[in-house]
ModelCIF file with pLDDT and N, C-alpha, C, O atoms, coordinates in Angstrom:
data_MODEL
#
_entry.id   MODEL 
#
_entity.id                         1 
_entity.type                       polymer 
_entity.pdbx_number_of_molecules   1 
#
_entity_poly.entity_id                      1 
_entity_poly.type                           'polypeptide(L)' 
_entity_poly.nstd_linkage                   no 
_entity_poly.nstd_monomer                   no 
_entity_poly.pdbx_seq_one_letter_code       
;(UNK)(UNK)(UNK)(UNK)(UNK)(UNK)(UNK)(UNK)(UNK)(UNK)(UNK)(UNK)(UNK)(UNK)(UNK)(UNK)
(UNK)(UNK)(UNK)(UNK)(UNK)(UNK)(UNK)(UNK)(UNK)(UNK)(UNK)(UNK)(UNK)(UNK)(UNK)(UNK)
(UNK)(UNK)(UNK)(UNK)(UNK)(UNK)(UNK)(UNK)(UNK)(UNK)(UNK)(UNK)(UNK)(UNK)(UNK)
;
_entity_poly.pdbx_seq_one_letter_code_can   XXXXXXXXXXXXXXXXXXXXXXXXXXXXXXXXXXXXXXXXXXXXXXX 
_entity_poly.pdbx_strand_id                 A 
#
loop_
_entity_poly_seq.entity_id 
_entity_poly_seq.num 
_entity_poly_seq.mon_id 
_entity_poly_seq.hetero 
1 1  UNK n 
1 2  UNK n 
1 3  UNK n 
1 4  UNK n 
1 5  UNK n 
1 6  UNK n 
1 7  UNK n 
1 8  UNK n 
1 9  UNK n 
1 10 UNK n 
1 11 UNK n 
1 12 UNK n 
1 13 UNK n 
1 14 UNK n 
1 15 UNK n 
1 16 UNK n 
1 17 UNK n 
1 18 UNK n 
1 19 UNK n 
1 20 UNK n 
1 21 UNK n 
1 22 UNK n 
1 23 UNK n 
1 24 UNK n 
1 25 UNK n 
1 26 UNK n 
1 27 UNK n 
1 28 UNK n 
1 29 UNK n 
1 30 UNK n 
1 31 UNK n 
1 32 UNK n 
1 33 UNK n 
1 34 UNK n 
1 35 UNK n 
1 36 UNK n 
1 37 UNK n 
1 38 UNK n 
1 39 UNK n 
1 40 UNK n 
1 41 UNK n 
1 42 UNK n 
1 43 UNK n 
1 44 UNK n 
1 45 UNK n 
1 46 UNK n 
1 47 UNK n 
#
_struct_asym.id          A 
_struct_asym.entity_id   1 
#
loop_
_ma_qa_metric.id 
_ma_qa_metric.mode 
_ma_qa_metric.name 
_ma_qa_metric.software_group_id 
_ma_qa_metric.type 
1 global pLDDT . pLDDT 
2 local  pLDDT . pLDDT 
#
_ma_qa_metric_global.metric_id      1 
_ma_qa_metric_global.metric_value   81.87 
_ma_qa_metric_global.model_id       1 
_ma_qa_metric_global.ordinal_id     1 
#
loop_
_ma_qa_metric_local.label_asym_id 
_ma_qa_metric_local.label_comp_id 
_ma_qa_metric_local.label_seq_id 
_ma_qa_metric_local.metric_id 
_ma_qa_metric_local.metric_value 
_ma_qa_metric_local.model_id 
_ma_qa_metric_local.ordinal_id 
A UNK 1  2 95.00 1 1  
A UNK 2  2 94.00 1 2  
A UNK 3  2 93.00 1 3  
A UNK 4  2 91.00 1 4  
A UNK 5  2 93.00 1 5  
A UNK 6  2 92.00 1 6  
A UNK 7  2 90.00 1 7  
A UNK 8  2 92.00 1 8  
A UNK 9  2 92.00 1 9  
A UNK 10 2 90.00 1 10 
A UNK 11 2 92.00 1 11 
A UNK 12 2 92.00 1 12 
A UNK 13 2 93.00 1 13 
A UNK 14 2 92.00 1 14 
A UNK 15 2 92.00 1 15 
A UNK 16 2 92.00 1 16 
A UNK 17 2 92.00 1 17 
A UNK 18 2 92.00 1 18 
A UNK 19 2 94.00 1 19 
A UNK 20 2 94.00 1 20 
A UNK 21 2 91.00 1 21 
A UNK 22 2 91.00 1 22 
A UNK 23 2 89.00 1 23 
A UNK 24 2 88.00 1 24 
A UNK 25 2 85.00 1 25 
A UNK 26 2 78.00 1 26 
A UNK 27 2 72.00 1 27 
A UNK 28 2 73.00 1 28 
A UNK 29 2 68.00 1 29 
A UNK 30 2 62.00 1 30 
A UNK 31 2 44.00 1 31 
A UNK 32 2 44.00 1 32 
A UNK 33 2 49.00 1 33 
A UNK 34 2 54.00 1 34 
A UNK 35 2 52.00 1 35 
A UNK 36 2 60.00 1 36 
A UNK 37 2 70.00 1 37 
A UNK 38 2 71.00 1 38 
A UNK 39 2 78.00 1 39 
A UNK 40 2 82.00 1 40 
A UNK 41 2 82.00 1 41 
A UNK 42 2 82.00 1 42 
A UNK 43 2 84.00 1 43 
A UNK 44 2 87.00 1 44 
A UNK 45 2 84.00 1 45 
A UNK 46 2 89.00 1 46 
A UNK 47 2 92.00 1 47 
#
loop_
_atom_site.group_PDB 
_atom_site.id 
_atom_site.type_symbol 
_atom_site.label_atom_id 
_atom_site.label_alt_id 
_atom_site.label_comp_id 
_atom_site.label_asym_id 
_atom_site.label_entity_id 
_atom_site.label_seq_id 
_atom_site.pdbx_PDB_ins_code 
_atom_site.Cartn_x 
_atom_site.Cartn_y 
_atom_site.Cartn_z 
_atom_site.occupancy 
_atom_site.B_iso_or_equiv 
_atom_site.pdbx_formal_charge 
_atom_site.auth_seq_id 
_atom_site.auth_comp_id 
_atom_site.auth_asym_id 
_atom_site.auth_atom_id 
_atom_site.pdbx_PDB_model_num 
ATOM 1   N N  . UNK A 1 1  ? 174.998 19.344 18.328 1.00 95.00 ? 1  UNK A N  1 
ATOM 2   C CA . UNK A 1 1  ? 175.958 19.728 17.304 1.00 95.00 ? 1  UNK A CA 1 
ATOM 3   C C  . UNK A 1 1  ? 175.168 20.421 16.193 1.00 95.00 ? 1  UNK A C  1 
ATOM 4   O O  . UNK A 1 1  ? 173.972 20.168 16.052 1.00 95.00 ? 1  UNK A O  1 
ATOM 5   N N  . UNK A 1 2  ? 175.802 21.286 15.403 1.00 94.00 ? 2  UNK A N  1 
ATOM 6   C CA . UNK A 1 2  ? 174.885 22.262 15.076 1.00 94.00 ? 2  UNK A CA 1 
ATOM 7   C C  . UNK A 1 2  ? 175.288 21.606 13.570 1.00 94.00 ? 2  UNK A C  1 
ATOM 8   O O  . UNK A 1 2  ? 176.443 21.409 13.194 1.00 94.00 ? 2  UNK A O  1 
ATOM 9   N N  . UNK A 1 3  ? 173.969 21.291 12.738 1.00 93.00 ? 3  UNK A N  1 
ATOM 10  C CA . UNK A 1 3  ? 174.157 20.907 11.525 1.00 93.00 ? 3  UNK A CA 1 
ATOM 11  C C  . UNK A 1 3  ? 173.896 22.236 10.399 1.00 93.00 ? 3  UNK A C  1 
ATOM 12  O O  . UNK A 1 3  ? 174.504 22.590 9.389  1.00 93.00 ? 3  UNK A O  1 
ATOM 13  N N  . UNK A 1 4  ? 172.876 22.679 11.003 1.00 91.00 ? 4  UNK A N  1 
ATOM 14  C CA . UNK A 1 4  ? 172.332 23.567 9.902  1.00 91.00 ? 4  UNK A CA 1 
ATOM 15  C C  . UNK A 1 4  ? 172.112 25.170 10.385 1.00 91.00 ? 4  UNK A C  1 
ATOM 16  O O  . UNK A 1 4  ? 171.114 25.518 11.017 1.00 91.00 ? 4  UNK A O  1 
ATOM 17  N N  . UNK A 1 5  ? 172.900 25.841 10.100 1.00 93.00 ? 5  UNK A N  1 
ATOM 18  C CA . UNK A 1 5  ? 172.244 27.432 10.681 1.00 93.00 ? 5  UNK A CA 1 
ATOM 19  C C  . UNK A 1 5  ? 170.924 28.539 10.355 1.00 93.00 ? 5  UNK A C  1 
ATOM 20  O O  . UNK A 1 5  ? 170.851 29.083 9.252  1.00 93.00 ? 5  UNK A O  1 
ATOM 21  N N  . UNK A 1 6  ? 170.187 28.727 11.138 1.00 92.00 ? 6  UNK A N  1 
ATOM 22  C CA . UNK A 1 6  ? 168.637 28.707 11.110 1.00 92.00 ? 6  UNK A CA 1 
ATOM 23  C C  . UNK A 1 6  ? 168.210 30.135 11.430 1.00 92.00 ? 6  UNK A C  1 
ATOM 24  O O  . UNK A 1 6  ? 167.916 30.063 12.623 1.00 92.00 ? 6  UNK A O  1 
ATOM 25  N N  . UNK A 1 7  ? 168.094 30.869 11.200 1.00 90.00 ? 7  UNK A N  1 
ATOM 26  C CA . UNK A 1 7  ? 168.082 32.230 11.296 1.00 90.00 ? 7  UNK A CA 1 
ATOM 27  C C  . UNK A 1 7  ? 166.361 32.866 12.019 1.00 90.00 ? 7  UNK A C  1 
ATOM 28  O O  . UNK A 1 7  ? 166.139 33.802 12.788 1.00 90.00 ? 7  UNK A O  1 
ATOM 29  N N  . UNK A 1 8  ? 165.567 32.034 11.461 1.00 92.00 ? 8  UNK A N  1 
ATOM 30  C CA . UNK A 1 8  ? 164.467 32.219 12.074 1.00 92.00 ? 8  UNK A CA 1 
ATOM 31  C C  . UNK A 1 8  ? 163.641 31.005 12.895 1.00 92.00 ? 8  UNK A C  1 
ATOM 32  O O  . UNK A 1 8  ? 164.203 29.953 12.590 1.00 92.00 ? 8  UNK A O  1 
ATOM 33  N N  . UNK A 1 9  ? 162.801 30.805 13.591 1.00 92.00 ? 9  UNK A N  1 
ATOM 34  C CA . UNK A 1 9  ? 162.097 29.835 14.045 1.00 92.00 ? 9  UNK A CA 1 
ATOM 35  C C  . UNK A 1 9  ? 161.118 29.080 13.058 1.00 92.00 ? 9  UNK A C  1 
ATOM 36  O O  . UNK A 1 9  ? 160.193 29.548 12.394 1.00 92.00 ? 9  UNK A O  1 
ATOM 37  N N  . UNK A 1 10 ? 161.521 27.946 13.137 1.00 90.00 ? 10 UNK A N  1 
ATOM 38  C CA . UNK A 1 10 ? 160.914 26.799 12.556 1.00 90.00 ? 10 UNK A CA 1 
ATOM 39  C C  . UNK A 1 10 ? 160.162 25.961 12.944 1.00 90.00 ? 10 UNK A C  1 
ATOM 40  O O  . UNK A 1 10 ? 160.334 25.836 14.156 1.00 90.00 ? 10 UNK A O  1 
ATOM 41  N N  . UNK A 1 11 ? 159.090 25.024 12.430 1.00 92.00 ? 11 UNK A N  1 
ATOM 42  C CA . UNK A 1 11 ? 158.590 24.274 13.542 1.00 92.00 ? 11 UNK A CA 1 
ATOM 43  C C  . UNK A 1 11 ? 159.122 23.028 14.458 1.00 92.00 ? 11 UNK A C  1 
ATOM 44  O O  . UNK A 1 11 ? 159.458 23.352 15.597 1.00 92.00 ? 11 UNK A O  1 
ATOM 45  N N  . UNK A 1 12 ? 159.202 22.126 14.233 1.00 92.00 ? 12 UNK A N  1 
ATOM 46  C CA . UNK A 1 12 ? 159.602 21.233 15.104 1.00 92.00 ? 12 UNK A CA 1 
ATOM 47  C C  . UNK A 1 12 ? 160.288 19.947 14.409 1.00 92.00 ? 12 UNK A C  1 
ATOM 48  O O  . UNK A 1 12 ? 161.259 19.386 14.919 1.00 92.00 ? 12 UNK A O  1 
ATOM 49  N N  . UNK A 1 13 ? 159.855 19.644 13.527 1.00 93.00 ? 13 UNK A N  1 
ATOM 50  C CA . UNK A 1 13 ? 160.391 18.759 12.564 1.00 93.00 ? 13 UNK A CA 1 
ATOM 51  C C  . UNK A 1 13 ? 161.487 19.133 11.516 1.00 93.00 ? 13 UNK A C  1 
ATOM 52  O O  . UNK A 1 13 ? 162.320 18.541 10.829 1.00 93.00 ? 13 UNK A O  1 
ATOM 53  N N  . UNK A 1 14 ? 161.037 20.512 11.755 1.00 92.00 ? 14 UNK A N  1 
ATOM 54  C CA . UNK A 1 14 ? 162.550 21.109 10.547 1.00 92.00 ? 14 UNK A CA 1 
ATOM 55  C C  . UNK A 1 14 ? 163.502 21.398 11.582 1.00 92.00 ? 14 UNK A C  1 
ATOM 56  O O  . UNK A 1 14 ? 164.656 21.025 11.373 1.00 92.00 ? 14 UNK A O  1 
ATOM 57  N N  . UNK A 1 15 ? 163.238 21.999 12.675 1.00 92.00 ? 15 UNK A N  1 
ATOM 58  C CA . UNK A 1 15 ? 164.266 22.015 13.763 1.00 92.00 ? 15 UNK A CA 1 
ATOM 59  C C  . UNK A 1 15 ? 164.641 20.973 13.995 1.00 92.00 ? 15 UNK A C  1 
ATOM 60  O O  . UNK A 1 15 ? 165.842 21.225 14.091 1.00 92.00 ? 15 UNK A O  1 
ATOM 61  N N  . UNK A 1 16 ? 164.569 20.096 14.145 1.00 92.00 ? 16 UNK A N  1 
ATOM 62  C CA . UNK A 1 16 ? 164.963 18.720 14.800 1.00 92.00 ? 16 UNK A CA 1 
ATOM 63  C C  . UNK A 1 16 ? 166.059 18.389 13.406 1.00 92.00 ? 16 UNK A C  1 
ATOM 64  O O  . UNK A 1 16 ? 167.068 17.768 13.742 1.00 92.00 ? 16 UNK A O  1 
ATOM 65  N N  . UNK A 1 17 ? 165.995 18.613 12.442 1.00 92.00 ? 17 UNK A N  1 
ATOM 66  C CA . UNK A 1 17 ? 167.091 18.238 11.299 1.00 92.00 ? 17 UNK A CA 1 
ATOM 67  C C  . UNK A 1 17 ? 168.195 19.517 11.386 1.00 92.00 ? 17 UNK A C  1 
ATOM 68  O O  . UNK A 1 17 ? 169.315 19.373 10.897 1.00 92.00 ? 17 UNK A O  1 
ATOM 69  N N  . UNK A 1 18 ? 167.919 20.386 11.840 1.00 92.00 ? 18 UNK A N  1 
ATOM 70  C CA . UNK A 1 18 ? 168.988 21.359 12.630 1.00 92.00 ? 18 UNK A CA 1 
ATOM 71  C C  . UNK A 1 18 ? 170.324 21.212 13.349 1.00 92.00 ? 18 UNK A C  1 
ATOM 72  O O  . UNK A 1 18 ? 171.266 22.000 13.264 1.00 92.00 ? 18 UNK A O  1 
ATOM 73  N N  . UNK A 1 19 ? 170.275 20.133 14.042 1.00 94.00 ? 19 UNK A N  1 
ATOM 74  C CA . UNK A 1 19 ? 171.608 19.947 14.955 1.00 94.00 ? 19 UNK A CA 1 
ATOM 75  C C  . UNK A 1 19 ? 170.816 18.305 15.463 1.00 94.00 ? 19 UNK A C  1 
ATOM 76  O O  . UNK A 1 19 ? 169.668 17.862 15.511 1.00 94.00 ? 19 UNK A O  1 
ATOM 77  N N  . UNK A 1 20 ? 172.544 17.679 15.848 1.00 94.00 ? 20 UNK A N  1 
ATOM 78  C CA . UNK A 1 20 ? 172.226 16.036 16.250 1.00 94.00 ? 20 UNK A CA 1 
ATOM 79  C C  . UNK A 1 20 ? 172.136 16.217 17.860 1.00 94.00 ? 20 UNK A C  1 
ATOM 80  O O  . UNK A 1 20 ? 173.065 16.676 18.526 1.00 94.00 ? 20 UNK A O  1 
ATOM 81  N N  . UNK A 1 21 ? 171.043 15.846 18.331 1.00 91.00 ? 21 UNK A N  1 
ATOM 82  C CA . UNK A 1 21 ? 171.191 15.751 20.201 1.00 91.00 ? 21 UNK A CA 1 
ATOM 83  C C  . UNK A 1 21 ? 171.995 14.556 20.336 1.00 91.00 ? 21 UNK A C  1 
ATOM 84  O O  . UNK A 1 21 ? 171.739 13.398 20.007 1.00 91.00 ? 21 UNK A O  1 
ATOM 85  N N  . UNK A 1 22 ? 173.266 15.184 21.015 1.00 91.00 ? 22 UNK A N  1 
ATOM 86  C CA . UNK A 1 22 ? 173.932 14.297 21.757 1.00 91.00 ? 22 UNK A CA 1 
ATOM 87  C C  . UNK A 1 22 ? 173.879 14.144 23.302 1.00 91.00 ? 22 UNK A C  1 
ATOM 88  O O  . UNK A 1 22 ? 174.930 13.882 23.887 1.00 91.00 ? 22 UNK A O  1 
ATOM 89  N N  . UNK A 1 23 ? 172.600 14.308 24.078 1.00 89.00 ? 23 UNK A N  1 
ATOM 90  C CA . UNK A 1 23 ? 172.220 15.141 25.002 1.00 89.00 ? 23 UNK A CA 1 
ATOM 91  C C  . UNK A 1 23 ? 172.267 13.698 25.757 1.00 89.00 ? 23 UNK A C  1 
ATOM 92  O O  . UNK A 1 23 ? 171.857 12.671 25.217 1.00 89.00 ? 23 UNK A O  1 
ATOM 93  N N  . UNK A 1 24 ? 172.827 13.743 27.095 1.00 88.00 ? 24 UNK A N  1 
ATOM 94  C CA . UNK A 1 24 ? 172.689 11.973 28.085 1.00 88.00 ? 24 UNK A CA 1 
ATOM 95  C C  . UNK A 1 24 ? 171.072 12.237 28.044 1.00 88.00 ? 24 UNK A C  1 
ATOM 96  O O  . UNK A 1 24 ? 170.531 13.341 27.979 1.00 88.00 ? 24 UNK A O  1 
ATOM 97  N N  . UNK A 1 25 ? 170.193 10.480 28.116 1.00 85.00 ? 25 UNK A N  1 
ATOM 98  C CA . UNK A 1 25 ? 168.936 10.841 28.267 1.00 85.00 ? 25 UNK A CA 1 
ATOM 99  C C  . UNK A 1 25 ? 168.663 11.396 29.561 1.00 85.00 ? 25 UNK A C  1 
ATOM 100 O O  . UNK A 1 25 ? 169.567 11.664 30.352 1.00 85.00 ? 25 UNK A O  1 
ATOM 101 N N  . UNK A 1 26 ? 167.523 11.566 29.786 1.00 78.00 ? 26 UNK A N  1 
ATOM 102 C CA . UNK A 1 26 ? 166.529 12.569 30.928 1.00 78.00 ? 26 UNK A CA 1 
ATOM 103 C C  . UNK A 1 26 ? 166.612 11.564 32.012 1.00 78.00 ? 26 UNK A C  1 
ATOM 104 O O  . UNK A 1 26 ? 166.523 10.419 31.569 1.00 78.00 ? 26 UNK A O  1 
ATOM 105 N N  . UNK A 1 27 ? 166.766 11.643 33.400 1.00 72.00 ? 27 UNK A N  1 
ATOM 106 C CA . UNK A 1 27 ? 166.588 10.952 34.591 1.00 72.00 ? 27 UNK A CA 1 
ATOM 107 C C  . UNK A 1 27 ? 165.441 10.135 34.617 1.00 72.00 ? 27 UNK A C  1 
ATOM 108 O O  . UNK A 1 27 ? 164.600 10.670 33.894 1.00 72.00 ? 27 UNK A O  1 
ATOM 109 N N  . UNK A 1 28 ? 165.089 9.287  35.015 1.00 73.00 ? 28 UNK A N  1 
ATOM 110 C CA . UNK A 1 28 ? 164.116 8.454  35.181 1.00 73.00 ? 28 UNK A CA 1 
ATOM 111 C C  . UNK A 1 28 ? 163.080 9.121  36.546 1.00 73.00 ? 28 UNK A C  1 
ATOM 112 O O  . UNK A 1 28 ? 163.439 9.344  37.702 1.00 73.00 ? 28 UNK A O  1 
ATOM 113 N N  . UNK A 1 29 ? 161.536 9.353  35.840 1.00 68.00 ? 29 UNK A N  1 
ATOM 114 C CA . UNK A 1 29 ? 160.624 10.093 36.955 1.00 68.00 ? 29 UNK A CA 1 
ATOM 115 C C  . UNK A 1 29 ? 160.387 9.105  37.741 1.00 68.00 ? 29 UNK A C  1 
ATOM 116 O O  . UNK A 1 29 ? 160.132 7.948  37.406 1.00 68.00 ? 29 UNK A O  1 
ATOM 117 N N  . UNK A 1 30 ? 160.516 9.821  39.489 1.00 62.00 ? 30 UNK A N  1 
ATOM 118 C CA . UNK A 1 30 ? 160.113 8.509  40.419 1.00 62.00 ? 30 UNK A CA 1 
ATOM 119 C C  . UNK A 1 30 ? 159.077 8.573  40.836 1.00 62.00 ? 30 UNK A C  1 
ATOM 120 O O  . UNK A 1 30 ? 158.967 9.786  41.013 1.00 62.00 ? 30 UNK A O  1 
ATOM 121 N N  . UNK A 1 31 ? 158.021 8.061  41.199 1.00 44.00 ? 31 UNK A N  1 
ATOM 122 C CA . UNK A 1 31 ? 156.878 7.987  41.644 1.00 44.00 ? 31 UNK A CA 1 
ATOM 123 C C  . UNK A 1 31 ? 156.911 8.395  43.084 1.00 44.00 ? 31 UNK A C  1 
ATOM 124 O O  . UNK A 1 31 ? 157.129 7.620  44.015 1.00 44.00 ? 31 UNK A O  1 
ATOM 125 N N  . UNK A 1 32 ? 156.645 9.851  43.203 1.00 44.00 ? 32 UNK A N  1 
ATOM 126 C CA . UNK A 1 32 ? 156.764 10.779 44.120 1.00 44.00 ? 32 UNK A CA 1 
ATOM 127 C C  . UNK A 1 32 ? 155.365 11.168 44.389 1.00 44.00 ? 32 UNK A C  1 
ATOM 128 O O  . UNK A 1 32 ? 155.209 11.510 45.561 1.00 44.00 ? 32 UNK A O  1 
ATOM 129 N N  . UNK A 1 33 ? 154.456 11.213 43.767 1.00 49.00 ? 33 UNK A N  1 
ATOM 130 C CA . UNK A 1 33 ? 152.721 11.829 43.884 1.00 49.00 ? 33 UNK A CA 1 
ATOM 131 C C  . UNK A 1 33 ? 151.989 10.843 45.537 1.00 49.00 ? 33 UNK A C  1 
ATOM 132 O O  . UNK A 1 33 ? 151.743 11.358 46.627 1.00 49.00 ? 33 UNK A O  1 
ATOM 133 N N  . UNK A 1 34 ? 151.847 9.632  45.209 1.00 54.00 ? 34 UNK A N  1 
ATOM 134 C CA . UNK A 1 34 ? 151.341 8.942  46.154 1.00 54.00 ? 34 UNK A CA 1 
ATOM 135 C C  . UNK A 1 34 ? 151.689 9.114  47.998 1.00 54.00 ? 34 UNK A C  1 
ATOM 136 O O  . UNK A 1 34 ? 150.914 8.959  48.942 1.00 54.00 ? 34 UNK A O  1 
ATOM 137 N N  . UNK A 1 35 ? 152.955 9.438  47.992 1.00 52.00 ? 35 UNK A N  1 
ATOM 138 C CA . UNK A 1 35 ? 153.204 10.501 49.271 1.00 52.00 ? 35 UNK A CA 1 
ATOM 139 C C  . UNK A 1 35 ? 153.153 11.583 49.700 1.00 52.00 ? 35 UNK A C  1 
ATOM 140 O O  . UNK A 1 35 ? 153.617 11.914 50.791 1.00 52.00 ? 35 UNK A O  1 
ATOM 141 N N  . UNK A 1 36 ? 152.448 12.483 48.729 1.00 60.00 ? 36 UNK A N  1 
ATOM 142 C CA . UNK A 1 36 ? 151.858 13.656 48.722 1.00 60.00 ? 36 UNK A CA 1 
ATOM 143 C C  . UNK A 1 36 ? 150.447 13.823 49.111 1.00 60.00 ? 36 UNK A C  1 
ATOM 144 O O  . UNK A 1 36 ? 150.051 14.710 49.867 1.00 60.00 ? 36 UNK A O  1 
ATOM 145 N N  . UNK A 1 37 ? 149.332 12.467 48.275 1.00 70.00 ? 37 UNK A N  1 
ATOM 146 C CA . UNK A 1 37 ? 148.320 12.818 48.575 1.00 70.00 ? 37 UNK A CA 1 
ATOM 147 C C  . UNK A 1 37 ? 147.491 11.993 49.840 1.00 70.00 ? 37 UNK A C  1 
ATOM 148 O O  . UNK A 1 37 ? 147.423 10.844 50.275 1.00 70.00 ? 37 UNK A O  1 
ATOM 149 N N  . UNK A 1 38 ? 146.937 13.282 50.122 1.00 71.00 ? 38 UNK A N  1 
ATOM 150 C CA . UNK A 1 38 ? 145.823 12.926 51.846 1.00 71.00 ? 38 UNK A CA 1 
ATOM 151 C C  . UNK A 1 38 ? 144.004 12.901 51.148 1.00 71.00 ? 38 UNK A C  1 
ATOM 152 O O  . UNK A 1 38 ? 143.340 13.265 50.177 1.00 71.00 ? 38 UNK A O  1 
ATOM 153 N N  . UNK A 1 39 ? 143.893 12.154 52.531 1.00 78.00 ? 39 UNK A N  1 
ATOM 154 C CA . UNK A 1 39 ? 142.926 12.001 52.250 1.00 78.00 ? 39 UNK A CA 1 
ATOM 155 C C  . UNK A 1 39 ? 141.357 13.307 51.911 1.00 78.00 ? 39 UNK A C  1 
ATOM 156 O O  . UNK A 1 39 ? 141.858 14.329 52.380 1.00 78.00 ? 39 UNK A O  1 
ATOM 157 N N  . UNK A 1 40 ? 140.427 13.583 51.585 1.00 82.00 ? 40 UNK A N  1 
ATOM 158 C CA . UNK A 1 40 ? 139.934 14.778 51.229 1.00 82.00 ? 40 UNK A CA 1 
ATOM 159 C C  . UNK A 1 40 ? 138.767 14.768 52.840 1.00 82.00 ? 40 UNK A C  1 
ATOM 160 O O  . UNK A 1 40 ? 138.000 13.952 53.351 1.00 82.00 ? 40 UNK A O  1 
ATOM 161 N N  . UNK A 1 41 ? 139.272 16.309 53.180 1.00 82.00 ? 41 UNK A N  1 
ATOM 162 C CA . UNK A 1 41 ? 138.599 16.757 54.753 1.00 82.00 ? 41 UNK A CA 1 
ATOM 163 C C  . UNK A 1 41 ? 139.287 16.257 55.691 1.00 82.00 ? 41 UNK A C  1 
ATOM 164 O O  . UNK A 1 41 ? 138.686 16.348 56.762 1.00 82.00 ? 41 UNK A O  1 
ATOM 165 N N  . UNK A 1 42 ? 140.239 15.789 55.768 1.00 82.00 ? 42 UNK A N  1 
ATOM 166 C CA . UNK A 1 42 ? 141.475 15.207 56.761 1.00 82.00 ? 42 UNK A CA 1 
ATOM 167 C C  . UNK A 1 42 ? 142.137 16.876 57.248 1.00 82.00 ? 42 UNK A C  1 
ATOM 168 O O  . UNK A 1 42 ? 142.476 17.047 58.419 1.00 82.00 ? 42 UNK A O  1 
ATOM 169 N N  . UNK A 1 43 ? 142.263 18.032 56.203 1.00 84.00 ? 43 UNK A N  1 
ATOM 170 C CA . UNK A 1 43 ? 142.268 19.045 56.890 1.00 84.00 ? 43 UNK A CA 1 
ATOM 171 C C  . UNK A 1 43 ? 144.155 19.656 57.032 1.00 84.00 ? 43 UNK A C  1 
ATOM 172 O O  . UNK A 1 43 ? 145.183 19.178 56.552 1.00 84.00 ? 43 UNK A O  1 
ATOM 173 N N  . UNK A 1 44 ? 143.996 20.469 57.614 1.00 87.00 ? 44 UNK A N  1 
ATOM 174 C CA . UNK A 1 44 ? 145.685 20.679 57.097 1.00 87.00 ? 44 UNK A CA 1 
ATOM 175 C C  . UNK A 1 44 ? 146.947 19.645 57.539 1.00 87.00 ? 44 UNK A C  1 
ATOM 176 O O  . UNK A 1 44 ? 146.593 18.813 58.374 1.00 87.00 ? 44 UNK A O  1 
ATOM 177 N N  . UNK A 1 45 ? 148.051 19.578 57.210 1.00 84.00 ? 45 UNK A N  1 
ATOM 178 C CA . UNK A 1 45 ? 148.601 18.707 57.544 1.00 84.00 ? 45 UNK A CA 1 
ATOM 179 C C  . UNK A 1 45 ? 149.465 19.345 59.034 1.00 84.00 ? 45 UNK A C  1 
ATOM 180 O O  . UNK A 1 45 ? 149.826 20.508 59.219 1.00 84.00 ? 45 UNK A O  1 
ATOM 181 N N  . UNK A 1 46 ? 149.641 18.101 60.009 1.00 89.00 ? 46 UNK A N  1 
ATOM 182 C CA . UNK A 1 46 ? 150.219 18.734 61.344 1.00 89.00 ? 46 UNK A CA 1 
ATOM 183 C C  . UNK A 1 46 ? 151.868 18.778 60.823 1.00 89.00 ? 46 UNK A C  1 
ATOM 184 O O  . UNK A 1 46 ? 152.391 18.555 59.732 1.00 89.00 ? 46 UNK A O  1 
ATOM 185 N N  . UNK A 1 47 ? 152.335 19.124 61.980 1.00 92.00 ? 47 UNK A N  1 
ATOM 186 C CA . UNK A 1 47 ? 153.777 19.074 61.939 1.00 92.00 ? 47 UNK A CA 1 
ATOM 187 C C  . UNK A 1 47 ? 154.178 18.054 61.627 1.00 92.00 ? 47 UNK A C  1 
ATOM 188 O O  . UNK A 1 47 ? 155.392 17.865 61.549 1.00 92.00 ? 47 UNK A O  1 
#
């Protein structure tokens, strides 16, 4: 919601007093890395 109209770029703390985030929070990151990584010289992965 737009509180304040801003004509040029500001830094980050004055932006943030700019408009209220009513934004749903961000998804929760899943721990996706550990099935990605191989072991090192194991070499390309097969089919």
């Amino acid at each position: 919601i737009v509180k304040r109209v801003i004509r040029k770029r500001v830094g980050a703390p004055v932006a943030a007093e700019a408009y209220v985030d009513n934004s749903p929070p961000p998804p929760p990151r899943e721990a996706v890395a550990p099935a990605g990584i191989r072991d090192r010289g194991t070499g390309r992965p097969t089919k």
